[in-house]
Protein backbone atom coordinates (compact mmCIF):
# COMPACT_ATOMS: atom_id res chain seq x y z
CA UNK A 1 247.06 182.69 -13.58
CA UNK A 2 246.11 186.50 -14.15
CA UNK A 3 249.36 188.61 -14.24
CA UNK A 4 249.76 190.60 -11.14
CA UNK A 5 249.30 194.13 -11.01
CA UNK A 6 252.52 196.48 -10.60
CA UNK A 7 252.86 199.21 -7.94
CA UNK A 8 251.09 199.26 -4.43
CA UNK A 9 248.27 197.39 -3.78
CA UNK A 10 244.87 198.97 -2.42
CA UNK A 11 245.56 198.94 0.94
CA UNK A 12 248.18 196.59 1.67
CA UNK A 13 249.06 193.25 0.84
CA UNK A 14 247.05 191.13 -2.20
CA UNK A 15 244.67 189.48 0.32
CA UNK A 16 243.14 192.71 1.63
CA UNK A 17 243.01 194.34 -2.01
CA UNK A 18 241.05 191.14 -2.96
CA UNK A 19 238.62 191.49 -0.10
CA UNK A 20 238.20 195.57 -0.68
CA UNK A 21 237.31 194.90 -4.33
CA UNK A 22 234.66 191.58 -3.84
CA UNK A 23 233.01 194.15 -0.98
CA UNK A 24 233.05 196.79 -3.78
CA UNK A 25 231.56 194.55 -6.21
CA UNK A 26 229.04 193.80 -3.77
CA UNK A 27 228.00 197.35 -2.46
CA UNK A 28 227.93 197.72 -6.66
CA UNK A 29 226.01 195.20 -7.35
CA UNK A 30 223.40 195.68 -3.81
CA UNK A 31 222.87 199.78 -4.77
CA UNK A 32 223.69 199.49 -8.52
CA UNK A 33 226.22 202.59 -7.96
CA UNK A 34 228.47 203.36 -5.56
CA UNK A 35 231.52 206.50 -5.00
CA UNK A 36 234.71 205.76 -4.47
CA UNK A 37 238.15 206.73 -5.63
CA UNK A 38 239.09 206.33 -9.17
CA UNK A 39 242.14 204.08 -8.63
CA UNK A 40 239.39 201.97 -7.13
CA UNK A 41 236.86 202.52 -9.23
CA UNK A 42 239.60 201.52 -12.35
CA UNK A 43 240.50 198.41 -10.62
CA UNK A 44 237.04 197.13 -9.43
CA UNK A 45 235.52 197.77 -13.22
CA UNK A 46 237.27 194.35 -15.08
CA UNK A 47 236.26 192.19 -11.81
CA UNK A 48 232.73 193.76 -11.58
CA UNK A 49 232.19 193.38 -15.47
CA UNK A 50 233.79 189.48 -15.22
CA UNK A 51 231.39 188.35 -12.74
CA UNK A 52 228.41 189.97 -14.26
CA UNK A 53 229.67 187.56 -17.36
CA UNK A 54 229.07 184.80 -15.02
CA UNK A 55 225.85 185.71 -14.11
CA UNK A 56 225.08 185.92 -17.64
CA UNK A 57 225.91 182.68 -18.50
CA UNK A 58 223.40 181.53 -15.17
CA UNK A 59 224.46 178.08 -14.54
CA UNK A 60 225.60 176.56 -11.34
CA UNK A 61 228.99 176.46 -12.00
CA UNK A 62 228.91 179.81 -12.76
CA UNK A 63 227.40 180.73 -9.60
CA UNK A 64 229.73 178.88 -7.33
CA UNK A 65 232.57 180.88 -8.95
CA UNK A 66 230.89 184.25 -8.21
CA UNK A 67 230.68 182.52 -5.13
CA UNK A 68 233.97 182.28 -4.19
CA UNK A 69 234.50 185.74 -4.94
CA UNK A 70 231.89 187.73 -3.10
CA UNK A 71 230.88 185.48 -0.76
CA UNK A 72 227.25 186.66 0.55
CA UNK A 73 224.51 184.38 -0.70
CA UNK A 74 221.93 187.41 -1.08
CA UNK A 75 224.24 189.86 -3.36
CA UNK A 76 225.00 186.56 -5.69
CA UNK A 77 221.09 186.40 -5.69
CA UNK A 78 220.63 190.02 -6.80
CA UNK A 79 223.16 189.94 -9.30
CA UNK A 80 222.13 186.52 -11.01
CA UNK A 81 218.22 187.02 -10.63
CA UNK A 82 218.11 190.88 -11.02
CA UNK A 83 220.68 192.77 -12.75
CA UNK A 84 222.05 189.67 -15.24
CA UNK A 85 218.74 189.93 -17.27
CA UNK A 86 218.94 193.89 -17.66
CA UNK A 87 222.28 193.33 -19.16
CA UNK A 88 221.56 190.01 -21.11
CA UNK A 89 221.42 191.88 -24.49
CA UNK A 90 224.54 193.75 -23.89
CA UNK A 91 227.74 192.75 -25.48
CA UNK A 92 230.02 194.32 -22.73
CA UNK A 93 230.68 197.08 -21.04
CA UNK A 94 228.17 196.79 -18.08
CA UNK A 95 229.58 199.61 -16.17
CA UNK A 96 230.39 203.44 -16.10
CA UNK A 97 232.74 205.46 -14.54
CA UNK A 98 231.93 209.13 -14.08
CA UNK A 99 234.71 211.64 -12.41
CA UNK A 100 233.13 213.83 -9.97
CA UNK A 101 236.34 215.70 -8.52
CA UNK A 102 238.75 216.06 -5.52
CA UNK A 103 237.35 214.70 -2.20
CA UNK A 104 237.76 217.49 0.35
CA UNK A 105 239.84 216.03 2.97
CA UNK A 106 242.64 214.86 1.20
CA UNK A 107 242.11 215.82 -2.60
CA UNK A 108 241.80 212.23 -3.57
CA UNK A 109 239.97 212.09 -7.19
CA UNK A 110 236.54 210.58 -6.71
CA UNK A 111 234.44 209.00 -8.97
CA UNK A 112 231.25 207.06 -9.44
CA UNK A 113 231.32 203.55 -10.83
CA UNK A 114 227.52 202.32 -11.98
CA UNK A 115 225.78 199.54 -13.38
CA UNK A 116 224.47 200.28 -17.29
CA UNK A 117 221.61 198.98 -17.24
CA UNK A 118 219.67 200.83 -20.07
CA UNK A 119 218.69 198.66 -22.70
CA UNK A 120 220.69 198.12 -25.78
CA UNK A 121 219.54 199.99 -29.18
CA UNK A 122 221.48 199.23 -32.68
CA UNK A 123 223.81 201.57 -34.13
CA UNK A 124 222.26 202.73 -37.45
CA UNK A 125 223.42 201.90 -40.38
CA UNK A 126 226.11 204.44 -41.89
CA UNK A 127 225.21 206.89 -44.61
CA UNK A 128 226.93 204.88 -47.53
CA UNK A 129 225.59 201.44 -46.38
CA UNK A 130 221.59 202.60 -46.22
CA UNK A 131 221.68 204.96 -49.56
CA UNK A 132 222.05 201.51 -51.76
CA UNK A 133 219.23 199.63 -49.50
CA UNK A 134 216.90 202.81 -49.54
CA UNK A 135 217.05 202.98 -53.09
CA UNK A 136 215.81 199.68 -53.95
CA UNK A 137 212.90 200.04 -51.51
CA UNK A 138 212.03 203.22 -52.84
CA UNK A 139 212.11 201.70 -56.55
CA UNK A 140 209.73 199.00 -55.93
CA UNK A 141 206.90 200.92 -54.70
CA UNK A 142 207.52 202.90 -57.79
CA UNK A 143 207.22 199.80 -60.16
CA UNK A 144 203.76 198.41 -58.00
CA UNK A 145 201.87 201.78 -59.00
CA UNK A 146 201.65 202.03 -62.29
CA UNK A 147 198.22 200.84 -62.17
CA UNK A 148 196.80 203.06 -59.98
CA UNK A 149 198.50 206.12 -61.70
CA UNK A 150 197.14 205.10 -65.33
CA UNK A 151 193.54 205.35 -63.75
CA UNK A 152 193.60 208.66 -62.24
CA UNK A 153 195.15 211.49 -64.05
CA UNK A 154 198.39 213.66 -62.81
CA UNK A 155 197.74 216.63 -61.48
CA UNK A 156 199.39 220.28 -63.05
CA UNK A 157 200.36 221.17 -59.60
CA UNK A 158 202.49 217.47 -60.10
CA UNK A 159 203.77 218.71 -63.62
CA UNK A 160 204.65 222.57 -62.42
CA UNK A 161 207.23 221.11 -59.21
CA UNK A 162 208.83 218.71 -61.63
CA UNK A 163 209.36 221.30 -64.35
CA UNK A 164 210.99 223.71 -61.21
CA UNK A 165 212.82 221.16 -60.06
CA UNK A 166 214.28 220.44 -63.10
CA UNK A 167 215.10 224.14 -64.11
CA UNK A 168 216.61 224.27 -60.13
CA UNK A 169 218.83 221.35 -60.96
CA UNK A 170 220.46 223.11 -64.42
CA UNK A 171 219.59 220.79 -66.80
CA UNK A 172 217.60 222.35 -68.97
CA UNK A 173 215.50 225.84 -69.41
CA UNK A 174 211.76 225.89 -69.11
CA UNK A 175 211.42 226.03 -72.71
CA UNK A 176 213.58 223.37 -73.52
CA UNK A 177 211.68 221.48 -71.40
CA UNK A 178 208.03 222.01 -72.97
CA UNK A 179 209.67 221.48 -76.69
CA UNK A 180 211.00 218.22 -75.33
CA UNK A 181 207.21 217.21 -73.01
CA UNK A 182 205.48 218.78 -76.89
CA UNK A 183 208.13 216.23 -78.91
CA UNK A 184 207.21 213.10 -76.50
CA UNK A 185 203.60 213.47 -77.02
CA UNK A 186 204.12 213.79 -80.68
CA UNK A 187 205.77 210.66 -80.90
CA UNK A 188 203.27 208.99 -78.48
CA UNK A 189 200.69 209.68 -80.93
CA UNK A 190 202.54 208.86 -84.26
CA UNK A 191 203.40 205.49 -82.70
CA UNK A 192 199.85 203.81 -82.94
CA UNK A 193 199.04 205.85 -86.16
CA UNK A 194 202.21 203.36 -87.46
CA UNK A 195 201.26 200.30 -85.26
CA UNK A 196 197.92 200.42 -86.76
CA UNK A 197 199.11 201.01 -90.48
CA UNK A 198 200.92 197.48 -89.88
């Protein structure tokens, strides 16, 4: 049995604030949005967001319980055939409640509850969880073209924007640099002289 609410109830005793909030749910559900006062709007949300779990689920049971709570055959129709597919990727959170200000008779706070019924799109992945699964996908592209780079030749524009990059990063000085590119090519060339003298 849910626990009962403390404080006045909308409008009088529980059997009227039951009515009021199944005809909200079904004004909500028939025009997908609807303005009302946020005490109402607060209270209709967990009723409007528990039946549209029922529609979800689509079966007949399910239906005979929204049933009982609305009560008009054509709104239970909408909200099973219409509005439970929009949402059928969503986890939760099928409505929204915007505040819209003071109404200007009595300077009740208004608000507009609404249906959500964008679809859903992923969260991306946070920055330390995707830099360890980018850098194996960037490696093994790397490792496939070897082939294709021994056939064509590297370009000097290629050479110059690694040598700047390097001397941008601090490691070493441009000359440093071409004594250590001069020093690998000497030893690339002494090691089949010694391969060959095997």
């Amino acid at each position: 049995m849910p626990k009962p609410t403390k404080g006045p109830r909308l409008g009088g005793g529980p059997a009227h604030e039951r009515l009021l909030l199944a005809n909200l749910a079904a004004a909500l559900f028939t025009h997908k949005s609807i303005q009302t006062t946020e005490t109402k709007a607060k209270r209709l949300r967990p009723l409007a967001e528990r039946l549209i779990t029922f529609a979800k689920r689509g079966d007949l049971h399910a239906r005979r319980r929204v049933l009982s709570v609305i009560g008009d055959k054509e709104v239970v129709h909408i909200l099973f055939t219409e509005i439970a597919p929009l949402v059928a990727d969503r986890a939760g959170g099928y409505t929204r409640i915007t505040k819209i200000g003071n109404r200007k008779g009595d300077n009740a706070p208004m608000a507009v509850i609404e249906l959500v019924l964008e679809p859903v799109n992923p969260k991306p992945k946070s920055a330390k969880k995707a830099a360890p699964a980018a850098a194996p996908a960037e490696a093994a592209p790397a490792e496939e073209t070897p082939a294709e780079d021994a056939a064509e030749a590297p370009t000097p524009e290629v050479e110059e924007e690694s040598t700047d990059a390097a001397a941008d990063a601090g490691a070493e000085s441009p000359e440093e640099g071409a004594a250590a590119e001069a020093a690998a090519e000497d030893a690339i060339v002494d090691a089949p002289a010694e391969d060959d003298a095997k």
